[in-house]
Each structure stands twice: as C-alpha cells, then as structure tokens.
N, C-alpha and C. Protein backbone atom coordinates (compact mmCIF):
# COMPACT_ATOMS: atom_id res chain seq x y z
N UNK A 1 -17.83 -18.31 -29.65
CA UNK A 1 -17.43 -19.42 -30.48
C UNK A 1 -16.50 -20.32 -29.67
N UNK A 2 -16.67 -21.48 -29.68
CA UNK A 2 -16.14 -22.43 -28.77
C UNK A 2 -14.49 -22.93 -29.97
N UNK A 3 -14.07 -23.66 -29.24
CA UNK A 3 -12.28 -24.01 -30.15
C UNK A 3 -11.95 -25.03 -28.95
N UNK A 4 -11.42 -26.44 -29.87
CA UNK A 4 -10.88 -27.11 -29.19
C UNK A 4 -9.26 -27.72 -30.04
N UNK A 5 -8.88 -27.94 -29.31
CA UNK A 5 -6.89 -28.61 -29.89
C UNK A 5 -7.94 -30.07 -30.73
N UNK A 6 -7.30 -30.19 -31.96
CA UNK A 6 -7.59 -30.87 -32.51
C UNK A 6 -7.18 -32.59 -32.09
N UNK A 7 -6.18 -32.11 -31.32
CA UNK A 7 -5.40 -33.87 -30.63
C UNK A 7 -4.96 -33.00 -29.51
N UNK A 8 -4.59 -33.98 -28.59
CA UNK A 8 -3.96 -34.06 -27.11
C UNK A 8 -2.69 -34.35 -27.89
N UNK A 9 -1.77 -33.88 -26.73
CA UNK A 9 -0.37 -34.20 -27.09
C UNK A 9 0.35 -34.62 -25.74
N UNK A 10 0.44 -35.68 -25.70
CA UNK A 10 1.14 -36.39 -23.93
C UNK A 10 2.49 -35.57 -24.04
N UNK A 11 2.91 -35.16 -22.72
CA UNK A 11 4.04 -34.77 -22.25
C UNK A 11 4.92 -35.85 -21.27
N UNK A 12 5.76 -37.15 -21.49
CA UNK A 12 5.99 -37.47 -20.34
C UNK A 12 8.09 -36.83 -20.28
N UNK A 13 8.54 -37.37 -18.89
CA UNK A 13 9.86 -37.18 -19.16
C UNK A 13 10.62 -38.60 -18.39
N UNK A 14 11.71 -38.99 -18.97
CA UNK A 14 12.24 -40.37 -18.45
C UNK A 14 13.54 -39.67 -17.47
N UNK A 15 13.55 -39.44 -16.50
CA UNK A 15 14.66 -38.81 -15.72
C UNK A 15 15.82 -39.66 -15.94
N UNK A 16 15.85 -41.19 -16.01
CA UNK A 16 17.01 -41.83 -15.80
C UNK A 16 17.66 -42.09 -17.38
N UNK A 17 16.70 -41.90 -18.40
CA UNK A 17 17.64 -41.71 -19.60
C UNK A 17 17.74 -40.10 -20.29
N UNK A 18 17.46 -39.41 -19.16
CA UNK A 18 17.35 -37.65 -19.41
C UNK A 18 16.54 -37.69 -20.66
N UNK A 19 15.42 -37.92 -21.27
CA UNK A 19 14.51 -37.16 -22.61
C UNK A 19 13.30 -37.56 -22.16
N UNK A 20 12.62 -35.93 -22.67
CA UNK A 20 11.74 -35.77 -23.13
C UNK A 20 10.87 -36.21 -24.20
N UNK A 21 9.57 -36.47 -23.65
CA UNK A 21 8.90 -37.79 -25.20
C UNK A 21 7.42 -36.29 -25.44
N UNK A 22 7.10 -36.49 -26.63
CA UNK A 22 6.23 -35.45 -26.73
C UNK A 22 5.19 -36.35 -27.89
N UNK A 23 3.69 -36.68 -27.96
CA UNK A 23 3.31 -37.69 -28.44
C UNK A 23 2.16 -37.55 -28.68
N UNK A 24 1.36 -37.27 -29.66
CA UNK A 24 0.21 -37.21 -30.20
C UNK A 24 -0.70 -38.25 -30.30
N UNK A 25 0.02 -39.78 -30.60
CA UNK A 25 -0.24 -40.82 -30.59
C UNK A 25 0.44 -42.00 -29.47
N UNK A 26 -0.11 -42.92 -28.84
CA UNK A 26 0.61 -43.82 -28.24
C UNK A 26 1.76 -44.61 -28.76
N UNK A 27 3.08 -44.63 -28.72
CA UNK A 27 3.79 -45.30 -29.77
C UNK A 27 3.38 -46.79 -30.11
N UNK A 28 3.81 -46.94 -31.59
CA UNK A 28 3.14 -48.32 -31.87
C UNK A 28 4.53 -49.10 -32.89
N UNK A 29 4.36 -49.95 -32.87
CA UNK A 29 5.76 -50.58 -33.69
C UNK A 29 6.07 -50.90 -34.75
N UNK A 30 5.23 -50.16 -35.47
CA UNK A 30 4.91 -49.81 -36.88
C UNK A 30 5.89 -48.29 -37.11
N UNK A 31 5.82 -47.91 -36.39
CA UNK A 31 5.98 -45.63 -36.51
C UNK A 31 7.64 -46.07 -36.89
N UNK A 32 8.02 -45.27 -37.69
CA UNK A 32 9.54 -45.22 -38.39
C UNK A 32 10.41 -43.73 -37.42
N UNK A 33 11.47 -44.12 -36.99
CA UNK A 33 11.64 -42.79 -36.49
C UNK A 33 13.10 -41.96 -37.29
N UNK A 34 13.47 -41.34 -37.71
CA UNK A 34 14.15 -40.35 -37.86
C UNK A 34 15.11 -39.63 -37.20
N UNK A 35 16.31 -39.10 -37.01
CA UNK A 35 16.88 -38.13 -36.35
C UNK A 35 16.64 -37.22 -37.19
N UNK A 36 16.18 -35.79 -36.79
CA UNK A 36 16.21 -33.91 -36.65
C UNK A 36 17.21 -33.89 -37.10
N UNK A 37 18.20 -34.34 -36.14
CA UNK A 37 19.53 -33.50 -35.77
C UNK A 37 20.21 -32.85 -34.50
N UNK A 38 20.79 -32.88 -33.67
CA UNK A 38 21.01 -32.58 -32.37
C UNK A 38 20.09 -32.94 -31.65
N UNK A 39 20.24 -34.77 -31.52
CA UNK A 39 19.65 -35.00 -30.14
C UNK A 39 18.09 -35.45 -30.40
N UNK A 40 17.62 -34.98 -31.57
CA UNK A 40 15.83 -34.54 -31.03
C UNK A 40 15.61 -35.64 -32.68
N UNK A 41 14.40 -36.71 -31.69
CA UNK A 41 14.25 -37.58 -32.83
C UNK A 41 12.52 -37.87 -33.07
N UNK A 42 12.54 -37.75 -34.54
CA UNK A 42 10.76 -37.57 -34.49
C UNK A 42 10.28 -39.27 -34.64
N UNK A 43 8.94 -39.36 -34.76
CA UNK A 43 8.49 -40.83 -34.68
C UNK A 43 7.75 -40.48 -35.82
N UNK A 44 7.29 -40.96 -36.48
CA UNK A 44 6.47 -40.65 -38.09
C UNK A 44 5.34 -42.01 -38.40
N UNK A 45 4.39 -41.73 -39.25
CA UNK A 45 3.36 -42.46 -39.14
C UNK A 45 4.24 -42.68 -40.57
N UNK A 46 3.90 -44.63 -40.69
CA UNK A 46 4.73 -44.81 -41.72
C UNK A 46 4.09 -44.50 -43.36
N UNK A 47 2.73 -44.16 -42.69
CA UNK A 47 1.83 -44.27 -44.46
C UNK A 47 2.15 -42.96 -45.03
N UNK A 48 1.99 -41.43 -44.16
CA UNK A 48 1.91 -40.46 -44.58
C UNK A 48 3.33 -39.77 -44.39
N UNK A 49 4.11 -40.30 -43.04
CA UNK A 49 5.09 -39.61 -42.61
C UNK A 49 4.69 -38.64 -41.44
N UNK A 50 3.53 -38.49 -41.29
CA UNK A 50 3.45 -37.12 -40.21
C UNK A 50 4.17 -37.56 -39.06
N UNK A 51 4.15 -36.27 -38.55
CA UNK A 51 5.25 -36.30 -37.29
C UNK A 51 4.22 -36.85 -36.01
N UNK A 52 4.18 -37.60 -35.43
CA UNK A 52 2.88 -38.42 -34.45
C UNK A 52 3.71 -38.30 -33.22
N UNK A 53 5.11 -37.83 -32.67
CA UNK A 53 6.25 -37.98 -31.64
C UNK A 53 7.29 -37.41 -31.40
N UNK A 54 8.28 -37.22 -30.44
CA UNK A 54 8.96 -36.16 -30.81
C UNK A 54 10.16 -37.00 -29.77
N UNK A 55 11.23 -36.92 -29.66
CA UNK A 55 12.19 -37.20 -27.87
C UNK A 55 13.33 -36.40 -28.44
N UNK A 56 13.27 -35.84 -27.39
CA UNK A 56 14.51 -34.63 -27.15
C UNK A 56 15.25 -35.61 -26.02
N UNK A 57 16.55 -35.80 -26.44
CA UNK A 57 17.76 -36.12 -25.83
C UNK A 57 18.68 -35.30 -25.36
N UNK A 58 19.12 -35.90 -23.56
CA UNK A 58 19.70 -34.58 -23.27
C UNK A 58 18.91 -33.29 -22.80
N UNK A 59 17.48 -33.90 -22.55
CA UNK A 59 16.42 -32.74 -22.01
C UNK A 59 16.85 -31.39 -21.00
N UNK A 60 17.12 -32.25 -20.06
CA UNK A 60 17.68 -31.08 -18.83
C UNK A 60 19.10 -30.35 -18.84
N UNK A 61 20.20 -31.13 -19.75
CA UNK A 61 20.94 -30.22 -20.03
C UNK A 61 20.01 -28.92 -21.25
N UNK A 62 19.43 -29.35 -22.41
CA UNK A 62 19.24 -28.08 -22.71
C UNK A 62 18.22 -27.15 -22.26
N UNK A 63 17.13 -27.66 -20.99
CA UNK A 63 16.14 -26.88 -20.75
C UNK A 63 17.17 -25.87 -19.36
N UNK A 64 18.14 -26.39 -18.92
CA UNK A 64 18.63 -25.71 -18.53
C UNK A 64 19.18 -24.37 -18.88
N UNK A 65 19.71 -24.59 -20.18
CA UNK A 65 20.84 -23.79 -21.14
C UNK A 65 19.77 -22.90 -21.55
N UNK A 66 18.16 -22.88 -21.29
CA UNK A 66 17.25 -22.10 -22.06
C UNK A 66 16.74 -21.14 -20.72
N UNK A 67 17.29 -21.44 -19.73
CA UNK A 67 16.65 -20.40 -18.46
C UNK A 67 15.17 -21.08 -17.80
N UNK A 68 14.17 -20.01 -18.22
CA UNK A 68 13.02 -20.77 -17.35
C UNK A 68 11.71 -20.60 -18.15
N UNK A 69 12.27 -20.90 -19.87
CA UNK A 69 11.28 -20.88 -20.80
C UNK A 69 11.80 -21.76 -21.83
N UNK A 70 10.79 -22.23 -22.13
CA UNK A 70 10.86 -23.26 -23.76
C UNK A 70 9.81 -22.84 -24.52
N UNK A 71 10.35 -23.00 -25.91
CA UNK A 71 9.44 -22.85 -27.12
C UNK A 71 10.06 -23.67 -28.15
N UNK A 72 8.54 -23.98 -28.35
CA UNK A 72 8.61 -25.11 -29.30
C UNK A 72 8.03 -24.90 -30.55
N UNK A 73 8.40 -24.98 -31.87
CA UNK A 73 7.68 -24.92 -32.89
C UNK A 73 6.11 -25.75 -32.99
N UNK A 74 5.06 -25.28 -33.18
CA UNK A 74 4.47 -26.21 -32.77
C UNK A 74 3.45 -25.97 -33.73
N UNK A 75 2.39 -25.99 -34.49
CA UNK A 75 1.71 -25.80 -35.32
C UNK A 75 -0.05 -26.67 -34.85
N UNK A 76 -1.30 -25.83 -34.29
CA UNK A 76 -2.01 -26.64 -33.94
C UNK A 76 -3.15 -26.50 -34.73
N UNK A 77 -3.93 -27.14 -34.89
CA UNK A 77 -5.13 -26.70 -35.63
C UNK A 77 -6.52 -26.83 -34.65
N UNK A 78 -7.06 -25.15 -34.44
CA UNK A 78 -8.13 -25.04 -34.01
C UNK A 78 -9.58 -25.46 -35.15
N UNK A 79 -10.66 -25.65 -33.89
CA UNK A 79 -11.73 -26.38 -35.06
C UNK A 79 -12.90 -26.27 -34.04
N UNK A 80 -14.00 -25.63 -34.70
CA UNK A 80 -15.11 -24.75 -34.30
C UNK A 80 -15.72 -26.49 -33.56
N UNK A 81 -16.14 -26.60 -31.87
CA UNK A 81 -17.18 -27.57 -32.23
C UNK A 81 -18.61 -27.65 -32.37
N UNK A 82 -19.18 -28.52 -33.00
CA UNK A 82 -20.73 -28.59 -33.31
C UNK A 82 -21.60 -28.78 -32.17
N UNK A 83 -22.50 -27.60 -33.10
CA UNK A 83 -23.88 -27.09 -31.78
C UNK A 83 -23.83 -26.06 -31.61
C-alpha cells in the first residue's frame, strides 16, 4: 500500500533575524497571525483559522537548549494514492 504526506511543509531558517519559518502554504497577505506564546507565532488561514505556518523566535538559542534533537507536535494525515 503506497502513503503519501498530504502537503509539503517548507522548512526555511533566517540566520540574521534567528527564526525558524515552518509553512504549508506560501505566505500570503491575507493569513492573520497569532502569538502561541513564548516566541513561536502561528500564521492562520483567515476563513477557517487552520494553522498554514509556524516561526519560532529565538530558533538557535532554543535548538541549542534541546541538545541534538527536536520534536515537534505535528499531526499529518496519511492518504492511500489511486491505482
């Protein structure tokens, strides 16, 4: 049985403003964004709210503080493809 990630999710990182961008969608100037809370701010599709983005502020101080692993809550949906 074959399984593919239902979306791509871009990884880029901005070294000179230290965060991490995490992005399902290309940002667009419509998307409403939110603070989490410590640092980490989501981008939201404005019709439904889903989370379409993510920037963690302060990246390398905390990927530091985590050793030489990250985990991320992440929730994906696999989906059989046709044929």
């Amino acid at each position: 049985m074959a399984t593919a990630v239902a979306e791509t999710l871009r990884l880029s990182y901005d070294a000179e403003g230290d965060i991490l961008y995490l992005e399902s969608v290309q940002p667009y100037a419509e998307q409403r964004s939110t603070e989490l809370g410590d640092g980490v701010i989501a981008r939201l599709n404005p019709g439904d709210r889903a989370i379409e983005g993510l920037e963690i502020l302060g990246f390398s101080r905390r990927f530091r503080a985590l050793g030489d692993e990250l985990t991320l809550p992440v929730r994906i949906e696999m989906h059989e493809l046709p044929g």
